[in-house]
N, C-alpha and C. Protein backbone atom coordinates (compact mmCIF):
# COMPACT_ATOMS: atom_id res chain seq x y z
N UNK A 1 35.33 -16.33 -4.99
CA UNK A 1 33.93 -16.20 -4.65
C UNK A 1 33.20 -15.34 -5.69
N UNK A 2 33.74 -14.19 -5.71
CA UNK A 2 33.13 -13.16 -6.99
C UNK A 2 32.73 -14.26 -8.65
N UNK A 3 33.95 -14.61 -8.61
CA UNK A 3 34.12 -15.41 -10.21
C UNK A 3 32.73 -16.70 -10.10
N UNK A 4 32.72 -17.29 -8.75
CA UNK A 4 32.10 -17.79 -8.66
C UNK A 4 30.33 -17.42 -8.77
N UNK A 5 30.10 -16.30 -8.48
CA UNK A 5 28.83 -15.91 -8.29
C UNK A 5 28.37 -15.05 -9.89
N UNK A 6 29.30 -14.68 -10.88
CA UNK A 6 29.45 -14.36 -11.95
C UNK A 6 29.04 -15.35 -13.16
N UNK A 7 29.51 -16.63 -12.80
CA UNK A 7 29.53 -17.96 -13.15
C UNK A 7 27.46 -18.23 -13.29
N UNK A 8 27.16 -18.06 -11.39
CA UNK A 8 26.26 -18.45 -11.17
C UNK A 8 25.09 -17.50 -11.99
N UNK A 9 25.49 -16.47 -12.12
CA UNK A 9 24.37 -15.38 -12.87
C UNK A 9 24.01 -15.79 -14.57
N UNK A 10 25.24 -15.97 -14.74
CA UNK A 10 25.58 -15.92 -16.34
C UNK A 10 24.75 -17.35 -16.58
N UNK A 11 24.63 -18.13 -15.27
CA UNK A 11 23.86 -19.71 -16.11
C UNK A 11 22.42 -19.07 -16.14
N UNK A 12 21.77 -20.06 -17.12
CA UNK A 12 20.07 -19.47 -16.75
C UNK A 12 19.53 -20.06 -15.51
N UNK A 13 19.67 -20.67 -14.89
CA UNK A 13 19.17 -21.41 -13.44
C UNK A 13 19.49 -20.16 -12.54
N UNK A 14 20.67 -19.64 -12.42
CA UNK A 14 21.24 -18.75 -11.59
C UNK A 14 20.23 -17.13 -11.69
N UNK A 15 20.35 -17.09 -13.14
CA UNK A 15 19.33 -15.82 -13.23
C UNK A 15 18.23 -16.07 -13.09
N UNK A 16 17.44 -17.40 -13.46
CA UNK A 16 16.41 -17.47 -12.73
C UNK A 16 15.88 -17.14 -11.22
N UNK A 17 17.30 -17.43 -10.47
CA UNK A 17 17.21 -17.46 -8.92
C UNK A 17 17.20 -16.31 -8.73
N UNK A 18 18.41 -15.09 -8.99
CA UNK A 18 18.39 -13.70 -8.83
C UNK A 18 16.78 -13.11 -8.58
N UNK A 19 16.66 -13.17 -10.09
CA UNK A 19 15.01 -13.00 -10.41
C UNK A 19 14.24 -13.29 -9.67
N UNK A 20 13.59 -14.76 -9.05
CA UNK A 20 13.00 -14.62 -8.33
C UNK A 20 12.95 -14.13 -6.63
N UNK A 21 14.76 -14.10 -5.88
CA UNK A 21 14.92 -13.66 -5.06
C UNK A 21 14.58 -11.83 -5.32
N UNK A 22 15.12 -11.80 -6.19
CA UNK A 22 14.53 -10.21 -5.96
C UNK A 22 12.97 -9.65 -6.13
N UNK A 23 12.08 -10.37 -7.23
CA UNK A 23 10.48 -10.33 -6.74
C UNK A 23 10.06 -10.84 -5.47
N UNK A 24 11.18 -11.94 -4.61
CA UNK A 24 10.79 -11.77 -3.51
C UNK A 24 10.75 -11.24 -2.48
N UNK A 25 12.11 -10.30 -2.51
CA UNK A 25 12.38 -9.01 -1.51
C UNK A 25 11.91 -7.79 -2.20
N UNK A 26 11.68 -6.97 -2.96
CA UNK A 26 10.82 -6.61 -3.55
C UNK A 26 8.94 -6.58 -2.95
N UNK A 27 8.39 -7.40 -3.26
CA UNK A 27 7.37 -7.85 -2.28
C UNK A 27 7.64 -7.55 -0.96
N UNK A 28 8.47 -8.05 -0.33
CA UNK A 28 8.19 -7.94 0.96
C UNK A 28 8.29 -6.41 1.43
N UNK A 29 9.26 -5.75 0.75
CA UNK A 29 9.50 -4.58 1.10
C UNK A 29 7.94 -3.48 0.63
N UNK A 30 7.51 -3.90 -0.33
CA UNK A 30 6.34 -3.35 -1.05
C UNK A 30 5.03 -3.18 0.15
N UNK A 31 4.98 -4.51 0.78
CA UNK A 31 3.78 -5.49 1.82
C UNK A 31 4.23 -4.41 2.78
N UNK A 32 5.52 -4.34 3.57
CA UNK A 32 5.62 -3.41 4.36
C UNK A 32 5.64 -2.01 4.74
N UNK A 33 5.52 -1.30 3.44
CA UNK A 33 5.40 -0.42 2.92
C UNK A 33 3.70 0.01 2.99
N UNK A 34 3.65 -0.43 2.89
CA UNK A 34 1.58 -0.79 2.45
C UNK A 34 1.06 -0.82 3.59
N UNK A 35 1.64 -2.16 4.83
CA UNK A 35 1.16 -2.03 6.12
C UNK A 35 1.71 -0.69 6.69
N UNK A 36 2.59 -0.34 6.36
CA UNK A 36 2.87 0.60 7.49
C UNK A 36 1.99 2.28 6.90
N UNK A 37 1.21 2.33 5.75
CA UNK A 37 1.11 3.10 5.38
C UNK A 37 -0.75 3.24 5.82
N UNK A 38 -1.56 2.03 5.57
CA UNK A 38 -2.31 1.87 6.36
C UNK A 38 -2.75 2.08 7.88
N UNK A 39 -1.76 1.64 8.29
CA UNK A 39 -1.55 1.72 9.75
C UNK A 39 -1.41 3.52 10.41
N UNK A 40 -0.62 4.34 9.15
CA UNK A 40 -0.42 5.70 9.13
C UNK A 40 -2.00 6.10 9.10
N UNK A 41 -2.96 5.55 8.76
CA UNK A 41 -4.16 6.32 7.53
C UNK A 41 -4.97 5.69 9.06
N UNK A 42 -5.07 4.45 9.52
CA UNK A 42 -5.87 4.43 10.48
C UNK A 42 -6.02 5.64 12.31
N UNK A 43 -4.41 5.83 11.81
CA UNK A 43 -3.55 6.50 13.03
C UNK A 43 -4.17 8.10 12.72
N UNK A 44 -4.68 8.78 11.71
CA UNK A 44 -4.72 10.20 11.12
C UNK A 44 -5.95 10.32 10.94
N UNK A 45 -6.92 9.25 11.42
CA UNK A 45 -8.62 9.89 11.26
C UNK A 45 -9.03 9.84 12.51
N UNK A 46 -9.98 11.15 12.58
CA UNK A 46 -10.08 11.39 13.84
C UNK A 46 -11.26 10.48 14.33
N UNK A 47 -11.50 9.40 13.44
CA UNK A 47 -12.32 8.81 14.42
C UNK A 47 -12.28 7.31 14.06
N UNK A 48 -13.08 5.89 14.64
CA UNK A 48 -12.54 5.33 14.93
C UNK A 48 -12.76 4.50 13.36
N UNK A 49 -12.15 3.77 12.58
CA UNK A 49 -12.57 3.14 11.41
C UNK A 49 -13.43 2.17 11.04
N UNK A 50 -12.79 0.82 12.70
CA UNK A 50 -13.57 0.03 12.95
C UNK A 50 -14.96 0.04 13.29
N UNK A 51 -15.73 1.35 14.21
CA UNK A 51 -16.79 1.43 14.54
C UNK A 51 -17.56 2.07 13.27
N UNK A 52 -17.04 3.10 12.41
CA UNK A 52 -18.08 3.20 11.39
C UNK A 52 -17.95 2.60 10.13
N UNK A 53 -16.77 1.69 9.78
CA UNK A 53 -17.13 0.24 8.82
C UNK A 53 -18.30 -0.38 9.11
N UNK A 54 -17.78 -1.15 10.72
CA UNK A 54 -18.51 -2.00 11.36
C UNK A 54 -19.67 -2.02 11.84
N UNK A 55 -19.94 -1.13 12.59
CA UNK A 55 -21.01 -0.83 13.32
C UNK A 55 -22.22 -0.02 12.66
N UNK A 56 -21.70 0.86 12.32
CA UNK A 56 -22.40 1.76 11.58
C UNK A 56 -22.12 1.72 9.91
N UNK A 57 -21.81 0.90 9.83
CA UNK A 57 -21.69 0.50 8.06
C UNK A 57 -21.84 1.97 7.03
N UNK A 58 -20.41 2.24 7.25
CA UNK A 58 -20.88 3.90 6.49
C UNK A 58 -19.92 3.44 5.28
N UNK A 59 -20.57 3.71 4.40
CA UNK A 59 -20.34 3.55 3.13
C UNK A 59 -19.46 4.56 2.46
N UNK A 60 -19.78 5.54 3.16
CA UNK A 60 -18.64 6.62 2.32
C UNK A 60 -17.02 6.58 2.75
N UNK A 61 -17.07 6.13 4.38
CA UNK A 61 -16.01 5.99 4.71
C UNK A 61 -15.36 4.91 3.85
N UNK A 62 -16.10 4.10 3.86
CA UNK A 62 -15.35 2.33 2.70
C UNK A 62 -14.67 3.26 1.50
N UNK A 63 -15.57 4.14 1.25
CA UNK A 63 -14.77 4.23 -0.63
C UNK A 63 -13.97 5.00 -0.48
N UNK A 64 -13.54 6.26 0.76
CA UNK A 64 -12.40 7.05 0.66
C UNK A 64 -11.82 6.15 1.23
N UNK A 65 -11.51 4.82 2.26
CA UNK A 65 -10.35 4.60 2.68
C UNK A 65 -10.06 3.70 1.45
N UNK A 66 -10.86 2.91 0.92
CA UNK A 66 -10.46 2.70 -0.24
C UNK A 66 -9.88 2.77 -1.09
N UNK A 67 -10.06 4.11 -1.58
CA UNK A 67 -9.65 4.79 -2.71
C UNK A 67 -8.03 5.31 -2.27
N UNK A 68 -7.86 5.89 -0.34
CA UNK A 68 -6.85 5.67 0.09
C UNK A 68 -5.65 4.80 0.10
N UNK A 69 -6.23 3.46 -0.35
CA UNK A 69 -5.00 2.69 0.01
C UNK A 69 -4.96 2.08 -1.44
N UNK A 70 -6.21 2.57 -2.61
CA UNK A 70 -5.96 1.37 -3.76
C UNK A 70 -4.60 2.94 -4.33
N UNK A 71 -4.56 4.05 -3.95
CA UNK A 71 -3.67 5.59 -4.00
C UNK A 71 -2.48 5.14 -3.59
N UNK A 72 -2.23 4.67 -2.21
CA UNK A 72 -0.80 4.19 -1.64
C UNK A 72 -0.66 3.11 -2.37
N UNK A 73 -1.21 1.99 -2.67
CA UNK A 73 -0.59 1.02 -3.65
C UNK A 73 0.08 1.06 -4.92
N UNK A 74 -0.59 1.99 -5.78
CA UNK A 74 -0.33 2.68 -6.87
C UNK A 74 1.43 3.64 -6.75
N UNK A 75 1.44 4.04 -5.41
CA UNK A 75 2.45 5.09 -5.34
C UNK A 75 3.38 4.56 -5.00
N UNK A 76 3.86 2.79 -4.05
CA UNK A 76 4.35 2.41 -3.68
C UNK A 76 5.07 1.50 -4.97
N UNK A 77 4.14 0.60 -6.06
CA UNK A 77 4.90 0.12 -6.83
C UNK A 77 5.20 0.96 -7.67
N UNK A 78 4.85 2.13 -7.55
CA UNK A 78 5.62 3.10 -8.80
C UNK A 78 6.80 2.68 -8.56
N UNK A 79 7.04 3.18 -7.03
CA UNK A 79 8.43 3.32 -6.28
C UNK A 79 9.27 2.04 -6.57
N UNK A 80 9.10 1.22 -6.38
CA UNK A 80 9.14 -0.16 -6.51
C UNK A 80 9.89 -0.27 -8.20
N UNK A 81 8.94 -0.30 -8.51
CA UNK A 81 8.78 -0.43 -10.25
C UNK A 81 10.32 0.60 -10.80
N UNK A 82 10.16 1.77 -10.24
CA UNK A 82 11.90 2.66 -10.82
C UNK A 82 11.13 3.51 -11.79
């Protein structure tokens, strides 16, 4: 089995596959990372996000949560990245 999967790496089809299986777990782990970090940031303001996006269209809130999560994205594929 080993020899076999050694085989499979060493062809270029095979490393192709590696490759893209791992940008695809990779991603996912990244996506979940991100939701759950969001989900942290909605959970830690003391008030509600939806009503002053929405309702009250506050603009300042948009650019710090913003700037919040374009911060966690940045920090997450660092992580990601090595």
């Amino acid at each position: 089995m080993a020899a076999a999967e050694v085989a499979a790496e060493g062809s270029p089809g095979g490393l192709l596959v590696s490759h893209i299986l791992a940008a695809v777990i990779f991603s996912a782990v990244g996506l979940a990372a991100f939701c759950a970090s969001v989900w942290v940031i909605s959970k830690i303001t003391p008030f509600s996000l939806r009503k002053e996006l929405e309702e009250d269209q506050n603009t300042a809130v948009a650019i710090i949560i913003g700037a919040m999560i374009l911060g966690m994205s940045i920090i997450i594929a660092g992580a990601i990245h090595g």
